[in-house]
N, C-alpha and C. Protein backbone atom coordinates (compact mmCIF):
# COMPACT_ATOMS: atom_id res chain seq x y z
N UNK A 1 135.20 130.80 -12.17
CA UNK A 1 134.43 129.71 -12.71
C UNK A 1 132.95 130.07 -12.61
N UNK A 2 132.27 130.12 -13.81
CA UNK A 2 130.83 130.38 -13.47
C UNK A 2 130.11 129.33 -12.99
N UNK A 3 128.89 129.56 -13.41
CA UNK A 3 127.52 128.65 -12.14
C UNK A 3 127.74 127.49 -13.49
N UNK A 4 127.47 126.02 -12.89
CA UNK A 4 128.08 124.99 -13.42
C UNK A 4 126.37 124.44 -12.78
N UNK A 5 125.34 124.48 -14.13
CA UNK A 5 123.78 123.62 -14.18
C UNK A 5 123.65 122.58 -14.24
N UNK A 6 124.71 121.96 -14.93
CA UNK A 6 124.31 120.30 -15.31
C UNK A 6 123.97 119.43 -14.24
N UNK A 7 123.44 118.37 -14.38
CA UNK A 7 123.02 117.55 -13.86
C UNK A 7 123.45 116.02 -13.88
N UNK A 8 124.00 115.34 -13.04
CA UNK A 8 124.21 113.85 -13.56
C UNK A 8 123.83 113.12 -14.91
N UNK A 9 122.41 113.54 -15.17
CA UNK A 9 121.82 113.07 -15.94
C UNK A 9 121.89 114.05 -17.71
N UNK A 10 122.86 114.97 -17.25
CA UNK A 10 123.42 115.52 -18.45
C UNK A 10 124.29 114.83 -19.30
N UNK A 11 124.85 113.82 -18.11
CA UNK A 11 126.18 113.19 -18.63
C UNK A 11 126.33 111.46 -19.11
N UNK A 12 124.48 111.24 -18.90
CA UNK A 12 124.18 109.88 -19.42
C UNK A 12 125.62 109.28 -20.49
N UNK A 13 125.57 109.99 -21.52
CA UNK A 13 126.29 109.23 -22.94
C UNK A 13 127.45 109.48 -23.22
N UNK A 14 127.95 110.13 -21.73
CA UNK A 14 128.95 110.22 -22.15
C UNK A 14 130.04 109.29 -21.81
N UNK A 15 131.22 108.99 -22.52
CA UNK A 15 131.83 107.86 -22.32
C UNK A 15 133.33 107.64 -21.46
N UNK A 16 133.38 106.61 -20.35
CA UNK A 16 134.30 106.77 -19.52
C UNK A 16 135.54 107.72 -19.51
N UNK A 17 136.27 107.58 -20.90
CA UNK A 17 137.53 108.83 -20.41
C UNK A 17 136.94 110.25 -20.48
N UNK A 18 136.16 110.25 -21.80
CA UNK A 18 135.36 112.13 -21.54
C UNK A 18 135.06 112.15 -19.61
N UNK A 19 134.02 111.16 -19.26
CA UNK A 19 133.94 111.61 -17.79
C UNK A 19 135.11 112.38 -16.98
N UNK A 20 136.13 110.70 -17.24
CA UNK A 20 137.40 111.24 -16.46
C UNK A 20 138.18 112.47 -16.69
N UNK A 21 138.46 112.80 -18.24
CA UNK A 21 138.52 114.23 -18.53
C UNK A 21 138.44 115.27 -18.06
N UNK A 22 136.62 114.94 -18.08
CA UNK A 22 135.89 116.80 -17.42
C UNK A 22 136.02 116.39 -16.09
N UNK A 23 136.21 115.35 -15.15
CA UNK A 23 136.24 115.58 -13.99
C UNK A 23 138.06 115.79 -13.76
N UNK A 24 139.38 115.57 -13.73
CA UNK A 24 140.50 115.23 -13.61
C UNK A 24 141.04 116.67 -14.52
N UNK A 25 140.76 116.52 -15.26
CA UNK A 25 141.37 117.62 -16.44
C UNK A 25 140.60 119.22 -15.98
N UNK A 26 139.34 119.25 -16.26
CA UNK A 26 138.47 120.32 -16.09
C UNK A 26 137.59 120.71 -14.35
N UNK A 27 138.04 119.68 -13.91
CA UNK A 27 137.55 119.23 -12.21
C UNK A 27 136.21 119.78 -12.45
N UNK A 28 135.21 119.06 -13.01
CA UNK A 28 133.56 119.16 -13.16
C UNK A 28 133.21 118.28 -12.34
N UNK A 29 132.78 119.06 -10.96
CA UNK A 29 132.57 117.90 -9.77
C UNK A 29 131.31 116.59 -9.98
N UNK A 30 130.63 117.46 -10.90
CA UNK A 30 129.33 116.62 -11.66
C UNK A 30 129.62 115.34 -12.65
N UNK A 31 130.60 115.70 -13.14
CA UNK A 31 131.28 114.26 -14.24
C UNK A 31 132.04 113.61 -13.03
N UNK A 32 132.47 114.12 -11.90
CA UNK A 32 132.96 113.28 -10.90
C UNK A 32 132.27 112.67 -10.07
N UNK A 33 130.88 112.79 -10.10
CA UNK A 33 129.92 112.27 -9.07
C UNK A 33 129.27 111.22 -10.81
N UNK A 34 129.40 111.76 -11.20
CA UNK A 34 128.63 110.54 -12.51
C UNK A 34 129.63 109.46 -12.39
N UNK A 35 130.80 109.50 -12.47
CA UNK A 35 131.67 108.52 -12.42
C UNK A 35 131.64 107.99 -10.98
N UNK A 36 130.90 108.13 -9.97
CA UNK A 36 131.08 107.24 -8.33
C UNK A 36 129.68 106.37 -8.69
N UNK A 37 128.19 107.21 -9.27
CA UNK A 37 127.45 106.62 -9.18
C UNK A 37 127.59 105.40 -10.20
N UNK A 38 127.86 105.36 -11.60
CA UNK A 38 128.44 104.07 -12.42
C UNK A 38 129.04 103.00 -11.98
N UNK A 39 130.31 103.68 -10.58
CA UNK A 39 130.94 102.65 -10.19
C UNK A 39 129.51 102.00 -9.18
N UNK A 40 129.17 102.78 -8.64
CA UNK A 40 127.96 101.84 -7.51
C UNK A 40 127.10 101.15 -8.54
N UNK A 41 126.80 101.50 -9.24
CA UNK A 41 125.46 100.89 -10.19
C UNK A 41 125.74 99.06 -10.44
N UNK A 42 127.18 99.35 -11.06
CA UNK A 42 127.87 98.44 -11.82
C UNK A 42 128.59 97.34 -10.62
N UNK A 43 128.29 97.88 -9.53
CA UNK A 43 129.30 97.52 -8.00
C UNK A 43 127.78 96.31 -7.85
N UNK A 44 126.86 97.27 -7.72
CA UNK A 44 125.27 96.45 -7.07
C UNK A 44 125.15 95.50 -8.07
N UNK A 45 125.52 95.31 -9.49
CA UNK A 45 124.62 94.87 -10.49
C UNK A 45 125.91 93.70 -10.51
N UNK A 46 126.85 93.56 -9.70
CA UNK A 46 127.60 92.06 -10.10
C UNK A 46 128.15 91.94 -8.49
N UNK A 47 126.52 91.84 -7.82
CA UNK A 47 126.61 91.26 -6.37
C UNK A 47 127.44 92.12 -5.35
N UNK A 48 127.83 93.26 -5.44
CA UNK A 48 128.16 94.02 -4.75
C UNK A 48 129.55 93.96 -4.61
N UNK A 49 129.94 93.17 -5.76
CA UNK A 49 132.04 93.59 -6.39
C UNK A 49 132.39 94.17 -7.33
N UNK A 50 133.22 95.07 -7.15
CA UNK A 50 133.48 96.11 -8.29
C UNK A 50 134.06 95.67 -9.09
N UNK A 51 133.90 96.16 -10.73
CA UNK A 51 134.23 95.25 -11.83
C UNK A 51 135.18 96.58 -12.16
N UNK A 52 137.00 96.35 -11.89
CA UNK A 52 138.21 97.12 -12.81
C UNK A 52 138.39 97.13 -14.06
């Protein structure tokens, strides 16, 4: 596996199953950390309960 640059912020637009995809399918630990911080974002932004 080569050197893997991206950045969280590579993966702004990308849309929930692509995330799950490249992280689950392709294990891109970076689409897997984009998908924890969304869940926190979205966790803080409706009082600190996670929306399924």
């Amino acid at each position: 596996m080569g050197a893997n640059n991206k950045t969280v912020a590579d993966y702004k637009n990308m849309s929930k199953e692509q995330l799950e995809t490249l992280c689950l399918e392709k294990q891109d630990k970076t689409a897997c950390q984009k998908i924890a911080i969304d869940f926190i974002n979205i966790s803080k932004s409706n009082n600190g309960k996670p929306k399924f």
